[in-house]
Protein backbone atom coordinates (compact mmCIF):
# COMPACT_ATOMS: atom_id res chain seq x y z
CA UNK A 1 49.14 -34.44 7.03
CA UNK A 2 49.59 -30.66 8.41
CA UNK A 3 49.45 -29.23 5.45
CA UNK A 4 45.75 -31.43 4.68
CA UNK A 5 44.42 -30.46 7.98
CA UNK A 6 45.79 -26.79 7.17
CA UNK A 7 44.17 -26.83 3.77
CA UNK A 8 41.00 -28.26 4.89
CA UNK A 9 40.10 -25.68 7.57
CA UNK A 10 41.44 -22.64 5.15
CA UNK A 11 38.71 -24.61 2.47
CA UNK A 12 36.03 -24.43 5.25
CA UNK A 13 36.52 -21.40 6.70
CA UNK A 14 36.13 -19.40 2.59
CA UNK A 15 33.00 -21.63 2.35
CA UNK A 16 29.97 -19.92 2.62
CA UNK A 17 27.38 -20.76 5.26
CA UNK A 18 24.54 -23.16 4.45
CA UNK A 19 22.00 -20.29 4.87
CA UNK A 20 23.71 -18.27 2.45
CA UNK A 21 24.05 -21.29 -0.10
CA UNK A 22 20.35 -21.95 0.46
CA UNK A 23 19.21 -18.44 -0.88
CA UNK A 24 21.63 -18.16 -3.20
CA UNK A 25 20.10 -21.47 -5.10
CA UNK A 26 16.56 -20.10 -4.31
CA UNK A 27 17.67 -16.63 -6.50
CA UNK A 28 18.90 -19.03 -9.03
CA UNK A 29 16.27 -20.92 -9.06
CA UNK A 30 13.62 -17.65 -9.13
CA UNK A 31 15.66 -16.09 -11.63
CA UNK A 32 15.09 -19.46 -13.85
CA UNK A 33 11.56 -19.77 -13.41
CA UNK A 34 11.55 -15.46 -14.28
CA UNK A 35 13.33 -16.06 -17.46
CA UNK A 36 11.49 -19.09 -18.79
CA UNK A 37 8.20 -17.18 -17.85
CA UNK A 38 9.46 -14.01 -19.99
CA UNK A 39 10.57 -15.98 -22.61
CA UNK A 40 7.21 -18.09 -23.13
CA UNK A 41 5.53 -14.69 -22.95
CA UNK A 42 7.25 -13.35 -25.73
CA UNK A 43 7.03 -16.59 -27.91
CA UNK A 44 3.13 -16.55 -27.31
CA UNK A 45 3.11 -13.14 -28.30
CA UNK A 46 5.06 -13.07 -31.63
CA UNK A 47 3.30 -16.60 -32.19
CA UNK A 48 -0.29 -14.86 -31.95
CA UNK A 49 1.69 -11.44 -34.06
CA UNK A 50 2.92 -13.33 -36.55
CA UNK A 51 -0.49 -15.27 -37.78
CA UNK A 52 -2.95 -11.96 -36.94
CA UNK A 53 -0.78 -10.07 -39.11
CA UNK A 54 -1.12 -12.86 -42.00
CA UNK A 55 -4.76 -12.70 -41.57
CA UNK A 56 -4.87 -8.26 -42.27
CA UNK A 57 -4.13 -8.97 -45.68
CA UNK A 58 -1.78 -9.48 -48.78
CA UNK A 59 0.84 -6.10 -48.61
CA UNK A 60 2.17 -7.43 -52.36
CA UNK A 61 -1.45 -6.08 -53.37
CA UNK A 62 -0.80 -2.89 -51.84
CA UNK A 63 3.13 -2.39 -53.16
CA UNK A 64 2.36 -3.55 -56.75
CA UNK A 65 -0.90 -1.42 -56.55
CA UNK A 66 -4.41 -1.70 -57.89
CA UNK A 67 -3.31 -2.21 -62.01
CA UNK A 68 -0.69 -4.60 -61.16
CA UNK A 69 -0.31 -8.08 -63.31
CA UNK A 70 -0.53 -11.53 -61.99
CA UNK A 71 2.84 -11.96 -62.73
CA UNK A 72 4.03 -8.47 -60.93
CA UNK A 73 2.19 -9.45 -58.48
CA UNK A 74 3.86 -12.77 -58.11
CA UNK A 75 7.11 -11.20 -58.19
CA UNK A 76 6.56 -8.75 -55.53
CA UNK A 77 5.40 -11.69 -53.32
CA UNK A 78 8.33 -13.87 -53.88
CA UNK A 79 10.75 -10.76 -53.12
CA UNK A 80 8.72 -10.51 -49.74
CA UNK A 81 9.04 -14.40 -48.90
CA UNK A 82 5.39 -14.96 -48.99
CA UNK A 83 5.01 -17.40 -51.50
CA UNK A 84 6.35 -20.14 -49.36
CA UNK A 85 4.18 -22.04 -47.12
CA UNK A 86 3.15 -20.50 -43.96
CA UNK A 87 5.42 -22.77 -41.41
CA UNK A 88 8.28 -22.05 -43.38
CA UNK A 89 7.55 -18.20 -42.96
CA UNK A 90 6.38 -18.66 -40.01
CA UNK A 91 10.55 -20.52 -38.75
CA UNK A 92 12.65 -18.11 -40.49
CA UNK A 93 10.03 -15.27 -38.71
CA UNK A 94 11.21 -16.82 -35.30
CA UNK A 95 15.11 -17.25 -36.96
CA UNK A 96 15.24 -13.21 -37.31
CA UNK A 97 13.63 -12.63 -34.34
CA UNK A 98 16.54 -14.47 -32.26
CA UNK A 99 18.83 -12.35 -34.40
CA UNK A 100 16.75 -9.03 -34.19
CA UNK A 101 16.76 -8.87 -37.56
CA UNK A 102 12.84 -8.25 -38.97
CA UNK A 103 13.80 -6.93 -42.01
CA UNK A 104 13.42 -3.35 -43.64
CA UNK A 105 10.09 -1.73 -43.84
CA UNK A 106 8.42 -2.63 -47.23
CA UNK A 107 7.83 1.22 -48.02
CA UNK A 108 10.68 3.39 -46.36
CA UNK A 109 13.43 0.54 -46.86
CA UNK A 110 14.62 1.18 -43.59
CA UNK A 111 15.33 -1.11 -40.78
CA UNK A 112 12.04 -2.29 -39.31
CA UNK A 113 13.68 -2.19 -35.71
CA UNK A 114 15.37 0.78 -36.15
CA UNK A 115 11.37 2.31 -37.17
CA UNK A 116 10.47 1.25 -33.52
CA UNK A 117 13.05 1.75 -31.38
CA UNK A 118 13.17 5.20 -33.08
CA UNK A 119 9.62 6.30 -31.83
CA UNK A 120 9.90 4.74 -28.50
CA UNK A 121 11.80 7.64 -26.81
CA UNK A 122 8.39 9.78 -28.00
CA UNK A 123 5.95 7.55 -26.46
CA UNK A 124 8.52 6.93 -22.82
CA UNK A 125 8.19 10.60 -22.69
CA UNK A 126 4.50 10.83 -22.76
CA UNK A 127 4.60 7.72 -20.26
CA UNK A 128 6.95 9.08 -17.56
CA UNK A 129 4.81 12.80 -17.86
CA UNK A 130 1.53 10.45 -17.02
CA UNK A 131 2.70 8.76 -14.23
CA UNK A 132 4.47 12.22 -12.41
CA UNK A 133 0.82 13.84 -12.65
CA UNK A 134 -1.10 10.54 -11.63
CA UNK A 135 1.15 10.83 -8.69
CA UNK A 136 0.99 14.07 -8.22
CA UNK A 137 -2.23 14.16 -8.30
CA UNK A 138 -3.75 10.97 -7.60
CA UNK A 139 -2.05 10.75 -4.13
CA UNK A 140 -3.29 14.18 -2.99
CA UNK A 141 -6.66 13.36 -3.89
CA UNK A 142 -6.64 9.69 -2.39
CA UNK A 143 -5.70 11.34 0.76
CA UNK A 144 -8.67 13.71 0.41
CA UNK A 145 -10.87 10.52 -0.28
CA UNK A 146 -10.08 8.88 2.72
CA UNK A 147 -9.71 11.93 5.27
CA UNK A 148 -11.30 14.70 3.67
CA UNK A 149 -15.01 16.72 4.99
CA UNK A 150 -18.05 14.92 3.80
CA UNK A 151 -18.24 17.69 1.13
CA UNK A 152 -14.64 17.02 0.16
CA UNK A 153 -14.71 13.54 -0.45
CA UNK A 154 -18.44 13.83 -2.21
CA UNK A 155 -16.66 16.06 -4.32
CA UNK A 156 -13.14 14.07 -5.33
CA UNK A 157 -15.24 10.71 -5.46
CA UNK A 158 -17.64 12.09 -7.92
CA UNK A 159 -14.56 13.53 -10.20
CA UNK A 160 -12.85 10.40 -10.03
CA UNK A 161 -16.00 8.24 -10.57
CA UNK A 162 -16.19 10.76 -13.79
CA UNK A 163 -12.61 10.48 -15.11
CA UNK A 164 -12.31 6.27 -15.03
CA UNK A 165 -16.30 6.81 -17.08
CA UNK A 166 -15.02 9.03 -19.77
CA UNK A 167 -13.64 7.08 -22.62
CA UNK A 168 -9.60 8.21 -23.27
CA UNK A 169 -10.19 9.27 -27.10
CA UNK A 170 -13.46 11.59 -26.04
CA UNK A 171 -11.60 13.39 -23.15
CA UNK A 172 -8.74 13.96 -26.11
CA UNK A 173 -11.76 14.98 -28.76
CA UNK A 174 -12.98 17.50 -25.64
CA UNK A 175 -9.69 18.70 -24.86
CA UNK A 176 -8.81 19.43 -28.60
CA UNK A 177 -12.00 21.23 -28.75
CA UNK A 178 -11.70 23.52 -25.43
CA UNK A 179 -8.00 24.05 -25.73
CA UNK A 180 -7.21 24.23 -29.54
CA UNK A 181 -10.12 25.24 -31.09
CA UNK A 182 -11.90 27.39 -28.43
CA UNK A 183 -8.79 28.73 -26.75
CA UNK A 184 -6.13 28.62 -29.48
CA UNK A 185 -3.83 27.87 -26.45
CA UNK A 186 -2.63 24.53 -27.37
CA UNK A 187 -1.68 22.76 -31.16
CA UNK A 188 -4.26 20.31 -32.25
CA UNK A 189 -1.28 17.91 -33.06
CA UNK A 190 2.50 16.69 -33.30
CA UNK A 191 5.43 16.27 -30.90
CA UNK A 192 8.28 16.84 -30.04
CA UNK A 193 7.58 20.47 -28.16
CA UNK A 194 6.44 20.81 -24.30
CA UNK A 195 2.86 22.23 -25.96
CA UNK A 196 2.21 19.35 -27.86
CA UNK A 197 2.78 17.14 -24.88
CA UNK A 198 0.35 18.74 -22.55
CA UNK A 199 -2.74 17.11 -24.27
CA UNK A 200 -1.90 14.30 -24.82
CA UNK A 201 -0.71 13.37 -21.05
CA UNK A 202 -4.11 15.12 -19.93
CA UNK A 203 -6.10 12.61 -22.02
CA UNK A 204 -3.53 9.42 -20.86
CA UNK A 205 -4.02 10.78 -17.26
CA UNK A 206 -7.40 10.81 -15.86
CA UNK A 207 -7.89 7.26 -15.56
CA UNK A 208 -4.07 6.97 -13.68
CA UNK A 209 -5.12 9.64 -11.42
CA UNK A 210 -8.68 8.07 -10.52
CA UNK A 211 -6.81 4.64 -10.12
CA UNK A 212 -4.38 6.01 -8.21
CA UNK A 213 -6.43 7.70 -5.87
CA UNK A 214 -8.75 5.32 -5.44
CA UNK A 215 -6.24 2.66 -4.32
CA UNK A 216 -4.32 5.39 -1.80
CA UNK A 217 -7.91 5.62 -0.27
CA UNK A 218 -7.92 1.96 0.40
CA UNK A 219 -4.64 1.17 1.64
CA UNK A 220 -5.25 4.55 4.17
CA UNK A 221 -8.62 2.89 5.28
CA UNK A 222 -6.65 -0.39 5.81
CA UNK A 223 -4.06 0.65 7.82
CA UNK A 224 -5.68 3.39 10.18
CA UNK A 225 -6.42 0.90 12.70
CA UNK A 226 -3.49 -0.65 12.74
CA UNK A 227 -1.53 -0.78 16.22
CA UNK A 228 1.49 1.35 15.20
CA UNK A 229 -1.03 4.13 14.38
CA UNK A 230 -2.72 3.95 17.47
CA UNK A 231 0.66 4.24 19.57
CA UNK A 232 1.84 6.58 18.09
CA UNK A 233 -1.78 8.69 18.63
CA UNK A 234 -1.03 7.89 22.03
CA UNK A 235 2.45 9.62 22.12
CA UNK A 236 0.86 12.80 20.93
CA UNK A 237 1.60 12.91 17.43
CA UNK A 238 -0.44 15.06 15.37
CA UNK A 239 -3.25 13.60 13.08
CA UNK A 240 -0.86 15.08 9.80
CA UNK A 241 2.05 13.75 11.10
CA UNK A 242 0.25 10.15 11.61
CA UNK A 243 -0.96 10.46 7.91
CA UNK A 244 2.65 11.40 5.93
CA UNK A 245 5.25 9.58 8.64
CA UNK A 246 3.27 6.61 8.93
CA UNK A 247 0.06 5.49 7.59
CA UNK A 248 1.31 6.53 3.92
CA UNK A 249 4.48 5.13 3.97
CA UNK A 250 2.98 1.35 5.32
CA UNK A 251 0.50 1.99 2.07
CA UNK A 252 3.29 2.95 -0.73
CA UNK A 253 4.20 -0.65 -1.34
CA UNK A 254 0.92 -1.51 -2.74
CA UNK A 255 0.19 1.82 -4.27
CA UNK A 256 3.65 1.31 -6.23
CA UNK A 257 2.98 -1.94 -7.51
CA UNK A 258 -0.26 -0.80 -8.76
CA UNK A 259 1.10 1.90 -10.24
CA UNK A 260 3.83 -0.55 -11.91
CA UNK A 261 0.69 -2.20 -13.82
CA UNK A 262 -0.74 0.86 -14.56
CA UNK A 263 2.12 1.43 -16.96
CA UNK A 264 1.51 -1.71 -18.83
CA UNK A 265 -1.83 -0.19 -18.96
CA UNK A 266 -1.05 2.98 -20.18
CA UNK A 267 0.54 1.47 -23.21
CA UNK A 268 -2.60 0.27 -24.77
CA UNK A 269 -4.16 3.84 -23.82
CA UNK A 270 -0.68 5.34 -25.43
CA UNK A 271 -1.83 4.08 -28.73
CA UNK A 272 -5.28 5.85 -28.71
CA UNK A 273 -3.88 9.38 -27.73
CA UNK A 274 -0.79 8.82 -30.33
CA UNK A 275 -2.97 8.48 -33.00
CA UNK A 276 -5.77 11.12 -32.02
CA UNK A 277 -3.31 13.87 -31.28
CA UNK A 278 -0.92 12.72 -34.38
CA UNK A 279 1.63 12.27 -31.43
CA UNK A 280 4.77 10.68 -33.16
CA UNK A 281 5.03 7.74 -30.54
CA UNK A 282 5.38 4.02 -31.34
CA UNK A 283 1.49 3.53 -30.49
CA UNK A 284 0.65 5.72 -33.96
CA UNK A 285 3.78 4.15 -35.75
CA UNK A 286 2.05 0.77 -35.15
CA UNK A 287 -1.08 1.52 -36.09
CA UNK A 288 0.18 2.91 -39.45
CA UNK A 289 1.97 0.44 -40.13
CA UNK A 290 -0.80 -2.07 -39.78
CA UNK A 291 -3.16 0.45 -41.96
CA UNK A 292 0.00 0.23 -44.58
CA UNK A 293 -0.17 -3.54 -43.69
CA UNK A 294 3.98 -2.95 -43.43
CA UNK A 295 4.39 -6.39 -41.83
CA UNK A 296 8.25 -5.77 -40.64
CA UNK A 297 7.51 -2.71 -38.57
CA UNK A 298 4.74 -4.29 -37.02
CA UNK A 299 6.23 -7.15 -36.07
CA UNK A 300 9.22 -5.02 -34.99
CA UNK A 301 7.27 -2.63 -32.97
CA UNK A 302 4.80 -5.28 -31.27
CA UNK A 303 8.21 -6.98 -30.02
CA UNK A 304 9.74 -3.58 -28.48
CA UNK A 305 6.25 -3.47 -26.70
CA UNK A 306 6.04 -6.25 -25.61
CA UNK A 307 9.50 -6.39 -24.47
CA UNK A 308 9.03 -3.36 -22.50
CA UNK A 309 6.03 -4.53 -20.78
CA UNK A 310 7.66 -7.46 -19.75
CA UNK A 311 10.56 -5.73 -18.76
CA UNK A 312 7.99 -3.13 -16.94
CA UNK A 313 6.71 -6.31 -15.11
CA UNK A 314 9.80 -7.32 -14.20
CA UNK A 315 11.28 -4.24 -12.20
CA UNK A 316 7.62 -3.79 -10.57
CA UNK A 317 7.93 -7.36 -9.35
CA UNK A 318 11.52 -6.17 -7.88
CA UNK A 319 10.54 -3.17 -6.86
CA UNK A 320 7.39 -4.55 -4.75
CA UNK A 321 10.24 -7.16 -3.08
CA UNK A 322 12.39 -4.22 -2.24
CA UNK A 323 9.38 -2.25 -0.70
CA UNK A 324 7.72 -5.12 1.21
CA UNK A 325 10.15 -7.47 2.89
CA UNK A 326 6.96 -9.46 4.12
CA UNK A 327 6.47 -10.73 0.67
CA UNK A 328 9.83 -11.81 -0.36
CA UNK A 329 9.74 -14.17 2.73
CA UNK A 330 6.39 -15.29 1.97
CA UNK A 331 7.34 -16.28 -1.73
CA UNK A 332 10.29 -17.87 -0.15
């Protein structure tokens, strides 16, 4: 009977408290919900891939070319699977998607994943280069927005207003023009080189900066009068010191989630610069392949975005938690 008395306050004293049980069921239970969320995502989204694609055209027509036979023309069809009805293609589409297996591209014959996740390093480049200079820049001039001269912010309000007006692909046309042709200091096109990524980010950028700005001006107007601002006014800190120690550190949680969606953003604007500046990114590898009507590689390389967005979503969602405590209790 020792021994069971013994055992029973060694099994109660390992066992966690209830508190700690509670949360750790709510994280399960979160994480469940998170994971049957992404998942439906990305079955709506190769659902809706699969059937657009179908509806771009017949790629036999294409491979056999213009002179080709009904019969050759039957045969290349069969060889791609798409002679059998569309549900069926439509199930073993979802089968090598579970495997990662969407085939080989219909023209190179190389793996139609390995196409994708090749040109994604090219496009994560031009991606992180966007977001340093919206930063960079965008905070700076939100700051300006909010506490500049009348002058200043007439000035940084009406260049903002102008760079979230100007259509991506013109402000690419206009820097091609001014910096290629005019200046001869930049190539026209390609990657791979620091030169050839200066354009491109430029064009991507604008609109990030002018978002980014605009929402640092916000959160500063919300939050100057606030009571910890005020006190610490009143113990003789100095307006600058108000502005970097306190009022912009209370606004970086919302500034960061917004700038978490602005990277989802900045994929669809990705694809527009890619293909202007011939940028070798998976933005122009999907849109020749849908020109080429290469139905692996599209498939492939609409999954790796949308993974990625999802996956974007996902760590901004986590990040915003980490940042603002307030709103991991509230969701609680």
């Amino acid at each position: 009977m020792g021994d069971g008395v013994v055992a029973s306050v060694e099994t109660g004293a390992t066992a966690p408290p209830p508190a700690e049980r509670t949360q750790g069921r709510r994280r399960a239970r979160r994480l469940g919900v998170l994971t049957a969320r992404l998942l439906l995502t990305l079955l709506g989204l190769l659902t809706l891939l699969f059937f657009l694609v179908r509806l771009s055209g017949d790629p036999a027509g294409v491979l056999a070319g213009p002179s080709a036979t009904p019969d050759q023309l039957a045969a290349v069809r069969s060889g791609l699977g798409l002679d059998r009805p569309l549900l069926v293609q439509y199930a073993a589409f979802l089968g090598d998607v579970v495997r990662l297996d969407f085939g080989t591209s219909v023209f190179s014959g190389e793996s139609a994943l390995g196409t994708a996740l090749g040109a994604l390093p090219a496009t994560l480049v031009l991606l992180a280069t966007t977001m340093v200079l919206s930063v960079a820049i965008g905070i700076p001039c939100g700051v300006l927005l909010d506490r500049g001269g009348r002058v200043t912010r007439a000035v940084v309000g009406s260049s903002m207003t102008l760079a979230q007006a100007v259509p991506t692909f013109v402000l690419g046309i206009l820097l091609i023009y001014l910096f290629a042709v005019r200046l001869g200091w930049l190539p026209s096109f390609g990657s791979g080189t620091p030169a050839t990524l200066v354009m491109p980010t430029l064009a991507l950028a604008a609109f990030a900066v002018a978002r980014t700005a605009r929402m640092v001006a916000a959160e500063l107007e919300q939050v100057q009068d606030q009571d910890f601002l005020r006190t610490a006014a009143a113990k003789g800190a100095s307006p600058r010191r108000i502005l970097w120690r306190h009022a912009l550190p209370n606004s970086f949680p919302a500034v960061a989630a917004a700038l978490v969606v602005e990277v989802s953003y900045l994929i669809s604007g990705a694809v527009v610069v890619e293909v202007l500046f011939a940028y070798d990114g998976i933005g122009k590898e999907l849109v020749d392949a849908i020109f080429a009507r290469d139905y692996p590689v599209v498939q492939a390389t609409v999954f790796v975005i949308g993974v990625f967005v999802v996956l974007v979503n996902v760590v901004g969602d986590g990040l915003l938690r980490a940042l603002d405590p307030r709103l991991a209790r509230a969701r609680a």
